[in-house]
Protein backbone atom coordinates (compact mmCIF):
# COMPACT_ATOMS: atom_id res chain seq x y z
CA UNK A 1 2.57 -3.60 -15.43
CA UNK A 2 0.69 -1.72 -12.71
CA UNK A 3 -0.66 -5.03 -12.30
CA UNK A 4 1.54 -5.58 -9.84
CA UNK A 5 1.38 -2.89 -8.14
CA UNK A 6 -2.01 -3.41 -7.14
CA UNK A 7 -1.08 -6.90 -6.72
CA UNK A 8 1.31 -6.03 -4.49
CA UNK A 9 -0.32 -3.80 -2.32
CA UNK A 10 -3.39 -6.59 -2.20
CA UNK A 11 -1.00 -9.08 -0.83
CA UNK A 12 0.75 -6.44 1.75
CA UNK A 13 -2.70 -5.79 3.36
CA UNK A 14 -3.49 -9.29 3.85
CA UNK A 15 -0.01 -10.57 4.64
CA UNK A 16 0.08 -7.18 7.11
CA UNK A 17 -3.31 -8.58 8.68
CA UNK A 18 -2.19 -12.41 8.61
CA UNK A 19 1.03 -11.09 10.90
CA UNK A 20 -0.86 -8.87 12.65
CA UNK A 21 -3.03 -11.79 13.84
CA UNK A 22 0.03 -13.61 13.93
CA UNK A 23 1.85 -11.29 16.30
CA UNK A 24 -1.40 -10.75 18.63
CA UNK A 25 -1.13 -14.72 18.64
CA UNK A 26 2.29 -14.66 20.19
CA UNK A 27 1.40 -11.79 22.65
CA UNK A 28 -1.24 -13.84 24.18
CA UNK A 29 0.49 -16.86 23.95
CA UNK A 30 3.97 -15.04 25.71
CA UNK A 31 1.83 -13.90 28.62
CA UNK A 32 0.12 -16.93 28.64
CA UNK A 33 2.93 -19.20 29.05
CA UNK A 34 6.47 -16.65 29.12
CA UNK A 35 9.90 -17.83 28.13
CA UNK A 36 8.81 -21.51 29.94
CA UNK A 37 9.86 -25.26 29.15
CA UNK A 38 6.63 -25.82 27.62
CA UNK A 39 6.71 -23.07 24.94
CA UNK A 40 10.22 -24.42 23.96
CA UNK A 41 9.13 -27.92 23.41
CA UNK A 42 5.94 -26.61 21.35
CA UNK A 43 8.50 -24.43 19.36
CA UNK A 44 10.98 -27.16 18.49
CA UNK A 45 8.11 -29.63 17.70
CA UNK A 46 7.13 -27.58 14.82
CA UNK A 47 10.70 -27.83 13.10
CA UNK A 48 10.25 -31.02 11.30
CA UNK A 49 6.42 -30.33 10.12
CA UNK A 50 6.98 -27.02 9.28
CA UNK A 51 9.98 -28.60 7.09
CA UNK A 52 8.05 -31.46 5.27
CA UNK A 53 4.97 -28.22 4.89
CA UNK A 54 7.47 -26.24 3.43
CA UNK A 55 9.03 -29.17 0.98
CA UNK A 56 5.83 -30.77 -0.50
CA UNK A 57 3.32 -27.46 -0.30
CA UNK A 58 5.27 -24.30 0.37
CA UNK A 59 7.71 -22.52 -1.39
CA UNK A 60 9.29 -25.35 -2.67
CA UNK A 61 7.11 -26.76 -4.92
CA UNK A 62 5.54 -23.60 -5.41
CA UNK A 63 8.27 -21.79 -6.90
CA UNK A 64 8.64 -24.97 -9.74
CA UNK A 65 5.19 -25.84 -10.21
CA UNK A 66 4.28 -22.01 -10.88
CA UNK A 67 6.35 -21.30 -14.67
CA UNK A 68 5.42 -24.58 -15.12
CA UNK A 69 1.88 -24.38 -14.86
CA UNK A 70 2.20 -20.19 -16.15
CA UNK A 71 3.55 -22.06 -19.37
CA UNK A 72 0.91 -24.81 -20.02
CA UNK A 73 -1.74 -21.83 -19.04
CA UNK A 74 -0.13 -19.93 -22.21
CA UNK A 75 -0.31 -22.93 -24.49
CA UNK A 76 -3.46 -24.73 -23.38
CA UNK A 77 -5.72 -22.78 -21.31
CA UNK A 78 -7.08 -23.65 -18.33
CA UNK A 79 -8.46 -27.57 -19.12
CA UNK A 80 -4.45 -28.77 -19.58
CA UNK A 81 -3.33 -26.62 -16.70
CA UNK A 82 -5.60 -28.31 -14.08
CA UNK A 83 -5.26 -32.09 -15.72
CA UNK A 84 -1.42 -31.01 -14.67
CA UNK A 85 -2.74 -29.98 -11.52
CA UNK A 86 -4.03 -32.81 -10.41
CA UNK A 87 -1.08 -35.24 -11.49
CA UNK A 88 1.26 -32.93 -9.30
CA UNK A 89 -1.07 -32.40 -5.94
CA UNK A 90 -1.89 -36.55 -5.96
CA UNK A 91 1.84 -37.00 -6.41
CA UNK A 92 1.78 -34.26 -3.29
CA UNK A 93 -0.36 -35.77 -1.19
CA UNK A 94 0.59 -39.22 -1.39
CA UNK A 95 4.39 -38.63 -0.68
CA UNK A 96 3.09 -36.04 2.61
CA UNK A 97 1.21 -38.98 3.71
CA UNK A 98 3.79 -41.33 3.98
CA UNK A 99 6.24 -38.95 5.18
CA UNK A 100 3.90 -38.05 7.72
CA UNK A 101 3.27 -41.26 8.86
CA UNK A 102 7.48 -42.41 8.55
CA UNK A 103 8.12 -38.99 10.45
CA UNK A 104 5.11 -39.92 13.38
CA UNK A 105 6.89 -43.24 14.07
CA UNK A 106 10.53 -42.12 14.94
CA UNK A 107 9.93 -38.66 16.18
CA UNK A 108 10.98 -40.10 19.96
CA UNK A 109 14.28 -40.66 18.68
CA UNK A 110 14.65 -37.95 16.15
CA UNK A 111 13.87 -35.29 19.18
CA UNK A 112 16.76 -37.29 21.74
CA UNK A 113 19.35 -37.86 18.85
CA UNK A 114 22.47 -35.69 19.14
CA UNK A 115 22.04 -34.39 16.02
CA UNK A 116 18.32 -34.19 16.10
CA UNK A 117 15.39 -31.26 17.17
CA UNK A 118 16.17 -30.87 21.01
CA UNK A 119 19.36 -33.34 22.67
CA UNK A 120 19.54 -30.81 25.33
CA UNK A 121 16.14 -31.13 26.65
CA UNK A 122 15.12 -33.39 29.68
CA UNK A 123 13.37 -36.39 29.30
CA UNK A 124 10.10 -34.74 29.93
CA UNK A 125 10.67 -31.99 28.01
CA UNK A 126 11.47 -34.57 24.95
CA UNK A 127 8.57 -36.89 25.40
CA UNK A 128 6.22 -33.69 25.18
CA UNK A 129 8.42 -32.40 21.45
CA UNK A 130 7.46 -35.96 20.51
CA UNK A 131 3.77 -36.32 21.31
CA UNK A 132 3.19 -32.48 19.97
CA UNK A 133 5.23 -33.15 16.39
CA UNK A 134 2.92 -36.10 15.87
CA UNK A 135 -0.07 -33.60 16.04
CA UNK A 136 1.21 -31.46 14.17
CA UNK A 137 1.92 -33.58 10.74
CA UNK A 138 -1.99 -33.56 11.14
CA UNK A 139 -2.08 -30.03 9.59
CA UNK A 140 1.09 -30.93 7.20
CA UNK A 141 -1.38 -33.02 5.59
CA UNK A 142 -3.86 -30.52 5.15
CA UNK A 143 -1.34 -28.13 3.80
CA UNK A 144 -0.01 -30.41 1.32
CA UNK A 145 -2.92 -29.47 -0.77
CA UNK A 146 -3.86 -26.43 0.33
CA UNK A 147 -0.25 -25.39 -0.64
CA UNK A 148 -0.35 -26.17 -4.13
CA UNK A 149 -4.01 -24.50 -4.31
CA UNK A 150 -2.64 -21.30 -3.96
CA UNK A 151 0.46 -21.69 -6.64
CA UNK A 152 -2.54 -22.49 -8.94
CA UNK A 153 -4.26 -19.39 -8.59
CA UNK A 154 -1.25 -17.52 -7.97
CA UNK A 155 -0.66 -19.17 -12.32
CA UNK A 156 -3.93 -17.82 -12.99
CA UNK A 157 -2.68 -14.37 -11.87
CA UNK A 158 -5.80 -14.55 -8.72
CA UNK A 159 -3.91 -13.45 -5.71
CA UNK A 160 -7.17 -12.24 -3.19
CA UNK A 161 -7.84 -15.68 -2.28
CA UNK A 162 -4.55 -17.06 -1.59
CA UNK A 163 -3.72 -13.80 0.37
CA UNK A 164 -6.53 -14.53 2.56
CA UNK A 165 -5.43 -17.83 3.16
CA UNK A 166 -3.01 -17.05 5.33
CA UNK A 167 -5.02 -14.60 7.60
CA UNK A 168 -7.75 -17.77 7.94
CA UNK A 169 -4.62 -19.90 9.57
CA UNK A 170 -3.91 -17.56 12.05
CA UNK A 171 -7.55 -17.27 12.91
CA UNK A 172 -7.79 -20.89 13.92
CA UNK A 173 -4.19 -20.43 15.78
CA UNK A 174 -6.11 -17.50 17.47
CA UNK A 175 -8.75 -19.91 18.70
CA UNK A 176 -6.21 -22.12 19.85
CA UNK A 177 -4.31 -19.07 21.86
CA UNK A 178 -7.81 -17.61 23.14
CA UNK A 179 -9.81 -20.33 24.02
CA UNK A 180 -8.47 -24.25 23.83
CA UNK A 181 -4.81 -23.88 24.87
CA UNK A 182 -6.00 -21.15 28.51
CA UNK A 183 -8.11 -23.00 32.00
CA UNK A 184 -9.56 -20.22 33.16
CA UNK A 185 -11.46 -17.92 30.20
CA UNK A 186 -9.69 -14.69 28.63
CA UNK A 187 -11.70 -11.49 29.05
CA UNK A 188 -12.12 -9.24 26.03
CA UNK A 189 -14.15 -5.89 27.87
CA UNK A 190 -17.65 -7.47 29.06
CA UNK A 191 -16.94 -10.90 27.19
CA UNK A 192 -15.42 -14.00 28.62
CA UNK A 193 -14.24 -16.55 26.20
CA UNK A 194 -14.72 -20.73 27.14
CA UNK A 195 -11.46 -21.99 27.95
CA UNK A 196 -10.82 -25.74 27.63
CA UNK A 197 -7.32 -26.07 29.01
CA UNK A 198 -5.46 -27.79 26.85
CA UNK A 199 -1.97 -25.87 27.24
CA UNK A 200 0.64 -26.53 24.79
CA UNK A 201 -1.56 -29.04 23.12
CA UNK A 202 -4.63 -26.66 22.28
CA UNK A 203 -1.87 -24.31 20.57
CA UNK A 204 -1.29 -27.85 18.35
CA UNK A 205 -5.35 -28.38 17.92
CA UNK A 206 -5.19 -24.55 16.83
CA UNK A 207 -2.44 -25.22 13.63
CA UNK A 208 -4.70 -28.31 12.98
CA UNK A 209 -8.07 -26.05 12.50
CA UNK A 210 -5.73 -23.21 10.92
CA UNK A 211 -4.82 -25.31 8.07
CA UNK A 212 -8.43 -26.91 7.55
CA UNK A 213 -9.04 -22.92 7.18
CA UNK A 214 -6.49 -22.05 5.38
CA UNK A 215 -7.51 -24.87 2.63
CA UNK A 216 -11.41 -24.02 2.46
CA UNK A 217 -11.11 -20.28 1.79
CA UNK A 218 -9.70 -21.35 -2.08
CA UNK A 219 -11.92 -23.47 -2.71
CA UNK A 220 -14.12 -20.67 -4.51
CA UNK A 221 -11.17 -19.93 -6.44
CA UNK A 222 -11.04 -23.48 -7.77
CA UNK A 223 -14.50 -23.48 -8.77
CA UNK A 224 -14.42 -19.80 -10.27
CA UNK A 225 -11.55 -21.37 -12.74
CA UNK A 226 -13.65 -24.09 -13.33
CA UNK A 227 -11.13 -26.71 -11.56
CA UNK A 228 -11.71 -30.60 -12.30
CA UNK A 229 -9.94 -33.39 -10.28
CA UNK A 230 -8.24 -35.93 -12.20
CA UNK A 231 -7.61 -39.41 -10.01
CA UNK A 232 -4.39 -40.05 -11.86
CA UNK A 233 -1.01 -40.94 -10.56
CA UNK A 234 1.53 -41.21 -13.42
CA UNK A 235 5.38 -39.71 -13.49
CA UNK A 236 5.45 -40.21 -16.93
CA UNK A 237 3.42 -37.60 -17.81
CA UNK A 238 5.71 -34.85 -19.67
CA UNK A 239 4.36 -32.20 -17.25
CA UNK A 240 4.53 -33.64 -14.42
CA UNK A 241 8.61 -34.84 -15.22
CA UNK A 242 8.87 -30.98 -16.52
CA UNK A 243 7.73 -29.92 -12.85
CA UNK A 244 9.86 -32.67 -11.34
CA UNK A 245 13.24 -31.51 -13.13
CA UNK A 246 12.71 -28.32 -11.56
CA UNK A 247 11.29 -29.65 -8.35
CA UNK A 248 13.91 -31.48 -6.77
CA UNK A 249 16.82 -28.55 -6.72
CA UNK A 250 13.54 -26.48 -5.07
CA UNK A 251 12.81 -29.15 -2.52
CA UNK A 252 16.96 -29.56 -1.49
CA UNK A 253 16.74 -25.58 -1.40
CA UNK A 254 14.40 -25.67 0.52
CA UNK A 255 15.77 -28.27 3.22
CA UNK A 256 18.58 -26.99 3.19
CA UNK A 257 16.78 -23.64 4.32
CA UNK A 258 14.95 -25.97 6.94
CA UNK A 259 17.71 -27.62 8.42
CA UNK A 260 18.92 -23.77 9.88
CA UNK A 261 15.70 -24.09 12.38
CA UNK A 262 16.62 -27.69 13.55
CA UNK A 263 20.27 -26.43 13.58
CA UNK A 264 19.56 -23.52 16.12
CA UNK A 265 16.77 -25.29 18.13
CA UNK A 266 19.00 -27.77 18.36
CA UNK A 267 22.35 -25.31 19.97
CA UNK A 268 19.60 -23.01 21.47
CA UNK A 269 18.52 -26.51 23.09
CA UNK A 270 21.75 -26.37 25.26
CA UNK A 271 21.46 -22.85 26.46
CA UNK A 272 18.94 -23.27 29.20
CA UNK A 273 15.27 -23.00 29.52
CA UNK A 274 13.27 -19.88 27.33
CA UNK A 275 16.59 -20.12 24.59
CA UNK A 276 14.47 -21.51 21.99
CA UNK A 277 10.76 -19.46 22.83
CA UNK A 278 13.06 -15.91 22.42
CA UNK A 279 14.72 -17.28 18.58
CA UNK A 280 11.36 -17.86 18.02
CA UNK A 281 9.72 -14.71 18.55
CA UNK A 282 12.60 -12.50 17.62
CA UNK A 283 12.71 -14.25 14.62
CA UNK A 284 8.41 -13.91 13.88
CA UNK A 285 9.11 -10.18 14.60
CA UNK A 286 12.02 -9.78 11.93
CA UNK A 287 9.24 -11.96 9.46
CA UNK A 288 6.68 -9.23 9.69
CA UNK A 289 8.62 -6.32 8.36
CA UNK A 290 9.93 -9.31 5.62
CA UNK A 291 6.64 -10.35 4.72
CA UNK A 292 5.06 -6.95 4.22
CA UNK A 293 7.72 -6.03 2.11
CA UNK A 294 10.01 -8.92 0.72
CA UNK A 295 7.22 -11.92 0.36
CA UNK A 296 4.37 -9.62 -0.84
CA UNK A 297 6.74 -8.18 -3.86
CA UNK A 298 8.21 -10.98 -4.35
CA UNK A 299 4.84 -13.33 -4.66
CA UNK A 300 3.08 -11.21 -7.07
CA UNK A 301 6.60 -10.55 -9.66
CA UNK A 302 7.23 -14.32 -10.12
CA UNK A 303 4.62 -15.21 -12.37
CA UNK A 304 5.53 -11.87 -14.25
CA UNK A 305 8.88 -12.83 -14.38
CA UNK A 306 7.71 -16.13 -15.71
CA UNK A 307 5.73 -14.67 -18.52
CA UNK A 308 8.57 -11.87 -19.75
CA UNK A 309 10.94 -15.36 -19.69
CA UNK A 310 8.24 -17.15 -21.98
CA UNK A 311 8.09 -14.53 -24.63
CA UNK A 312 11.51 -13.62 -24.33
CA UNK A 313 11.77 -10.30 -23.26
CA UNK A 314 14.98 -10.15 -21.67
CA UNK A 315 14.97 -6.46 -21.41
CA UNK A 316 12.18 -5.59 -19.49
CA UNK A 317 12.83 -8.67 -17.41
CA UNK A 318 16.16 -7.05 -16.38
CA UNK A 319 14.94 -3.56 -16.25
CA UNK A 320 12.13 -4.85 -13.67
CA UNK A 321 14.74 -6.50 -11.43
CA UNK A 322 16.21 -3.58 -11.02
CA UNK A 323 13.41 -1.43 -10.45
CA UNK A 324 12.24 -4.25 -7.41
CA UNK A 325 15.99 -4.50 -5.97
CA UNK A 326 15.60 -0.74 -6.03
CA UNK A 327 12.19 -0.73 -4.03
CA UNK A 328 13.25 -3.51 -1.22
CA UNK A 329 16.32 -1.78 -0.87
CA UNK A 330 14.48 1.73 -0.06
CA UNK A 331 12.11 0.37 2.12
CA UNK A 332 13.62 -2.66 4.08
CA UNK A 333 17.34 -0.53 5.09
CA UNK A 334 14.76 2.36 7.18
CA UNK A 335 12.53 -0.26 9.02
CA UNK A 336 15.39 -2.21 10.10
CA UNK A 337 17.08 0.98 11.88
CA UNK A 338 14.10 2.47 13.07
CA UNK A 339 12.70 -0.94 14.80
CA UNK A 340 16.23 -1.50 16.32
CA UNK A 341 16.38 1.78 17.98
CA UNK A 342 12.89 1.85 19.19
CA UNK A 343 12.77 -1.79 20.06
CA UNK A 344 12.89 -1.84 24.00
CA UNK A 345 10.18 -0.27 24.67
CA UNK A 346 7.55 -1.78 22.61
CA UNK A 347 8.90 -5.33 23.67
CA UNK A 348 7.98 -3.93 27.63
CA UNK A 349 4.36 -3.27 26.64
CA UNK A 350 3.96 -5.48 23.70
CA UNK A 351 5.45 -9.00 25.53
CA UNK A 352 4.86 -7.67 28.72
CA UNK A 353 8.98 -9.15 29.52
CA UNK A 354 10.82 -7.40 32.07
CA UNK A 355 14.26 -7.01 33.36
CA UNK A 356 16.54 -9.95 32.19
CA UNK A 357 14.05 -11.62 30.08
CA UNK A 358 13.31 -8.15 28.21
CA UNK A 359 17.01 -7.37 27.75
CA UNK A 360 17.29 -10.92 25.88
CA UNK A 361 14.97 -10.64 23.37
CA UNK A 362 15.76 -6.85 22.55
CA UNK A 363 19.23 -7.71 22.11
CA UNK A 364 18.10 -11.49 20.21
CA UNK A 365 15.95 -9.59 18.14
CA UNK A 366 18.01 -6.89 16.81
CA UNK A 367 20.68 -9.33 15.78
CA UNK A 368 17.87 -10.76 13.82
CA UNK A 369 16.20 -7.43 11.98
CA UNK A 370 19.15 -7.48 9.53
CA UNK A 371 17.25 -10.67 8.15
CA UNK A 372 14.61 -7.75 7.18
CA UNK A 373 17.17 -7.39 4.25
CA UNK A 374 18.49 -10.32 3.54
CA UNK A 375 15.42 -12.57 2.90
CA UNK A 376 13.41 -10.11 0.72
CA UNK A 377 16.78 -9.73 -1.27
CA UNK A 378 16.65 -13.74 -1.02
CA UNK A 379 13.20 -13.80 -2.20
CA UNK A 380 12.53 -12.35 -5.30
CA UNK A 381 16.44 -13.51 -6.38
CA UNK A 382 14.88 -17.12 -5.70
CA UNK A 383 12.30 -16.28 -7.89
CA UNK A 384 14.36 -14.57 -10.15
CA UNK A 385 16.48 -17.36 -11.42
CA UNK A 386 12.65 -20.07 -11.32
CA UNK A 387 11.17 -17.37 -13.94
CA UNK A 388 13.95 -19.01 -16.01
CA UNK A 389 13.50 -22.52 -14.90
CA UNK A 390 17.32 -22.48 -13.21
CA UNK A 391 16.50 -24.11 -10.08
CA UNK A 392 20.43 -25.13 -9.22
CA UNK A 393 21.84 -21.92 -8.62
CA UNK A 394 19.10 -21.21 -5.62
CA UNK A 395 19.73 -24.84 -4.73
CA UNK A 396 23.85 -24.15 -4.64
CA UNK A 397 23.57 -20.69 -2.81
CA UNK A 398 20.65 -22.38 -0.08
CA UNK A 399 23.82 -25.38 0.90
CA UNK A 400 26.15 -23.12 1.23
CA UNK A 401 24.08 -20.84 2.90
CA UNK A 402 22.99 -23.68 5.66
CA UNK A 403 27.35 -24.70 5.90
CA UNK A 404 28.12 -21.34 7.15
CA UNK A 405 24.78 -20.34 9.48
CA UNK A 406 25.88 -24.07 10.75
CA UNK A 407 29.81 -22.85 10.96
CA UNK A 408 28.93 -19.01 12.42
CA UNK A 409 26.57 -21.15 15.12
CA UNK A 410 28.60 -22.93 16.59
CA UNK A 411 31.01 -19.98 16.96
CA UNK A 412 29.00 -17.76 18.31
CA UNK A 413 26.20 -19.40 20.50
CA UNK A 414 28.57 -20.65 23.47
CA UNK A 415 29.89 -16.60 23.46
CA UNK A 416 26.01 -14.66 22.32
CA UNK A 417 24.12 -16.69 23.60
CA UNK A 418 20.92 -16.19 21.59
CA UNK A 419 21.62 -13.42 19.87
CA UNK A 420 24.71 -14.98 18.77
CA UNK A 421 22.42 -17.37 16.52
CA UNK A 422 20.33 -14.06 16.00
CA UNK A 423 23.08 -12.68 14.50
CA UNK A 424 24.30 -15.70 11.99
CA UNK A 425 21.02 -15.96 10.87
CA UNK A 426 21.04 -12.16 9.72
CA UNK A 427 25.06 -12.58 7.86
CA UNK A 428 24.20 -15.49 6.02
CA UNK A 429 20.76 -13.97 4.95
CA UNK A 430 21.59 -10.67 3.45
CA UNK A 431 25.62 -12.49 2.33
CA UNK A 432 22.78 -15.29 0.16
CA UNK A 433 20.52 -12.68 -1.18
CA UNK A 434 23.90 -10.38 -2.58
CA UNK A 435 25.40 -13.11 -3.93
CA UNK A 436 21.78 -14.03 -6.25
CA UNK A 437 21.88 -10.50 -7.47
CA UNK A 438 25.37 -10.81 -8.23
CA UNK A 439 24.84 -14.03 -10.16
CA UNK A 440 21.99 -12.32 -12.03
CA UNK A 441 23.84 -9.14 -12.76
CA UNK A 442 26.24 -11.45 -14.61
CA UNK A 443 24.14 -12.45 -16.60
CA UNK A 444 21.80 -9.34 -17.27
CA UNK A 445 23.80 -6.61 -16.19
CA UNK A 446 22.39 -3.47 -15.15
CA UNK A 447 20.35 -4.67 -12.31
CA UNK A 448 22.91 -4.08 -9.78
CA UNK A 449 22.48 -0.01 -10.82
CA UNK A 450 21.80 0.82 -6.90
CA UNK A 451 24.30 3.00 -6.30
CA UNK A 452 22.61 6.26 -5.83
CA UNK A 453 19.44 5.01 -4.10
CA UNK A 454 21.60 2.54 -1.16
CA UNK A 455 23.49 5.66 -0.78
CA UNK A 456 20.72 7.98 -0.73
CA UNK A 457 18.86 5.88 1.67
CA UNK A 458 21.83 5.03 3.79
CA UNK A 459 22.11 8.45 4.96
CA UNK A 460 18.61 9.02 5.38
CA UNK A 461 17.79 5.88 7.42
CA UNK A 462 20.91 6.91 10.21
CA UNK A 463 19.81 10.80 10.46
CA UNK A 464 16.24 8.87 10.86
CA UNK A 465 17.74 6.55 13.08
CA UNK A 466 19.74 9.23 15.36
CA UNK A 467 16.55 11.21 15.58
CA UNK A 468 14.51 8.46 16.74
CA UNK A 469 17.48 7.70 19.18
CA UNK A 470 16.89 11.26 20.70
CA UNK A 471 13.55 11.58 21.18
CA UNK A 472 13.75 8.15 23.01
CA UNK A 473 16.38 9.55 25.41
CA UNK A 474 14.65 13.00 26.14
CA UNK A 475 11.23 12.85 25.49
CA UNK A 476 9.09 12.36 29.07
CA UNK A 477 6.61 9.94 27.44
CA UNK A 478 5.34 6.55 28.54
CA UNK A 479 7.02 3.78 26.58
CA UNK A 480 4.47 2.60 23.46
CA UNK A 481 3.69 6.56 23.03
CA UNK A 482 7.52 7.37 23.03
CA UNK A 483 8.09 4.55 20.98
CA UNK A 484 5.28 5.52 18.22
CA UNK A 485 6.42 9.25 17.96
CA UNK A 486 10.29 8.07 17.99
CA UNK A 487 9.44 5.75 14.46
CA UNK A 488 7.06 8.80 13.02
CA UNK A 489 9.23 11.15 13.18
CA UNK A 490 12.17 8.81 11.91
CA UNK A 491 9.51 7.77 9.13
CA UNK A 492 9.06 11.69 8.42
CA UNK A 493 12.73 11.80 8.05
CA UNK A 494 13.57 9.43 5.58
CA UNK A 495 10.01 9.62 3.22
CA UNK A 496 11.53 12.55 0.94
CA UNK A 497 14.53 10.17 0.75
CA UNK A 498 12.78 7.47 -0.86
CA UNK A 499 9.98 9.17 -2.53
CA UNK A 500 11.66 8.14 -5.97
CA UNK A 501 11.59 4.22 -5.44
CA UNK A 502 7.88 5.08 -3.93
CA UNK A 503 6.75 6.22 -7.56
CA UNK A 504 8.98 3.68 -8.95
CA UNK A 505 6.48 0.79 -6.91
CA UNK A 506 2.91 2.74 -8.40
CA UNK A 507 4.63 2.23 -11.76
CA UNK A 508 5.61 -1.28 -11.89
């Protein structure tokens, strides 16, 4: 089982570098372009894509094609596995190209509708969401192949490659943000890149080349497992109807999970110009703390999970939920009070943003951290409930999750502002994620055993927290230093405090 511990921490150091390229990305691109009307139409074009990525190649799919293809790899070694393979990613590619091309044709109208991606923009500002969402489906085809690549290594229990994918998208993003999207070249010390001035649109050219990445890095990982193409198309096959049962409560999870981003673009539309550019950085701040933690834990325990389910071994499946729940718990509750206290400061040095605009995204940004929680709860509880091929429950728990972000939006965006949809994002997030555990502790209980360790950590995270909130006040430091020594010393704090759930990671 210490599998997946080093699993785990394989995953956190490239997910930890893919953000960290990820967040340098959105540093250049913030002083580059600031809380403007451009960013916010390249932000909301991405809503739509990004949805049809994440139904047909993300998560989606992923999470039902993976015990599916864990089971056949059990059964029938690799040569079934991959003939199911390549039924499911033609069915993949050939539904992402028509949606593509259905999704090209009416995004004018889907951007202006009242319901749609932007109705508060001006007519300038919609014709450019338009034009840029029609780009981007380019690399939505791309992905729809390179998703399903990585849940079929992920089967074969190979996580390097697929961990590296992600870092390889950012890198063409990068070359977007350094050198196609700027007119006059970037210096880096003696070095000046090229610069071909595309704005906004060399951000789009920069996805494009990130996903052609992001595809060719597995492709050694295909040949290593000795991958062969089938050119079928059939939805008769009992694999492929196996991996559609489960799909289709996965891919109206997932939209369902999609619809909250058109949903706030769509309010944050009608708040004035920059709304929409500070959601979207607050909320890729919260997802790097989430993705360290929450995704990397979560990635490497479903196909674990999967495997306990197939030979039956309900107890150690239930003692290992517990152990994780345990783990995300002691490391998510301190990073989410540390980063809000010390968050001003590195958001002055970090996004450069001053004055109004700086206040803003602290404040948008906070109201998001709680998400830190919430989605690596939601995560592996996703995951949870696909080891055992139950797909509705997520479904159920996504809908009603999108009815009451929708409900707590409206109430609160006209009043916060931002933050207000900052702030329903975080409720419905961590509300979702206790209500899977819940559902899972009824039917295995003993994984909700957390007693000691939230209250244990609890305590330790707000003496953390009021330390960190001290030295901020007193100390006579310039901000990123102040803000450094303020989360080390909270950090120092609250490591004795979780030192248990520490050796309780090594050991899983």
């Amino acid at each position: 089982m210490r599998h997946i511990f080093r699993s785990t921490l394989i995953l956190s150091f490239f997910f930890g570098l893919a953000k960290l390229l990820s967040f340098i990305r959105q540093v250049v691109i913030a002083r580059q372009f600031g809380l403007s009307g451009e960013m916010d139409a390249f932000n909301a074009a991405n809503n739509y894509p990004d949805m049809l990525a994440a139904l047909i190649s993300g998560g989606a799919l992923a999470m039902a094609f993976i015990p599916v293809l864990a089971e056949y790899l059990q059964q029938g070694g690799l040569p079934k596995a991959w003939n199911l393979f390549s039924r499911v990613i033609n069915l993949t590619f050939l539904f992402a190209a028509v949606a593509s091309l259905f999704l090209a044709l009416i995004a004018g109208p889907l951007v202006r509708w009242k319901f749609g991606i932007a109705p508060g923009f001006s007519a300038s500002q919609q014709s450019l969401v338009a034009n840029l969402m029609r780009l981007d489906l380019i690399g939505t085809m791309i992905f729809s192949i390179s998703g399903l690549v990585m849940a079929g290594l992920q089967a074969n229990q190979h996580f390097w490659l697929p961990a590296m994918a992600p870092t390889l998208y950012n890198i063409g993003q990068l070359i977007g943000a350094f050198i196609l999207a700027p007119s006059t070249g970037l210096r880096l010390g003696p070095i000046t890149l090229p610069a071909y001035g595309f704005g906004v649109y060399g951000l789009v050219y920069g996805v494009i080349l990130g996903a052609a990445l992001h595809l060719l890095i597995q492709v050694p990982g295909l040949i290593r497992y000795k991958f062969r193409w089938t050119p079928v198309l059939s939805l008769r096959d009992a694999g492929v109807r196996q991996v559609l049962s489960l799909m289709w409560p996965s891919l109206l999870a997932m939209f369902f999970f999609q619809l909250n981003f058109v949903a706030r673009d769509n309010l944050a539309s009608r708040l004035g110009e920059g709304a929409v550019t500070v959601l979207t950085y607050s909320w890729t701040l919260m997802q790097l703390p989430e993705t360290l933690i929450g995704t990397a834990i979560a990635t490497v325990l479903l196909p674990t999970l999967a495997e306990l389910i197939a030979r039956n071994e309900r107890a150690r499946y239930r003692e290992m939920l517990n152990r994780v729940l345990r783990v995300l718990l002691a490391f998510t509750i301190p990073v989410v009070v540390l980063l809000m206290v010390c968050l001003p400061p590195l958001a002055r040095v970090v996004f450069a943003f001053r004055g109004a605009d700086n206040e803003l995204f602290v404040r948008t940004a906070r109201a998001f951290l709680g998400g830190v929680i919430g989605y690596s709860l939601v995560e592996t509880g996703v995951r949870a409930f696909y080891a055992q091929q139950k797909a509705r429950i997520p479904l159920l728990t996504a809908g009603l999750r999108m009815m009451v972000y929708i409900l707590l939006g409206v109430l609160l965006f006209r009043r916060l502002g931002p933050p207000g949809l900052g702030l329903a994002d975080s409720l419905v997030a961590i509300g979702e994620g206790s209500l899977l555990f819940f559902l899972l502790d009824r039917n295995s209980p003993g994984i909700l055993k957390v007693g000691r360790t939230l209250l244990r950590v609890g305590g330790a995270s707000c003496a953390a927290g009021l330390l960190a909130f001290g030295m901020m006040q007193f100390l006579p430091l310039p901000d990123l230093p102040l803000a450094l020594a303020s989360m080390v010393a909270g950090g120092v704090v609250v490591l004795p405090f979780i030192w248990p759930e520490i050796k309780l990671l090594t050991r899983l």
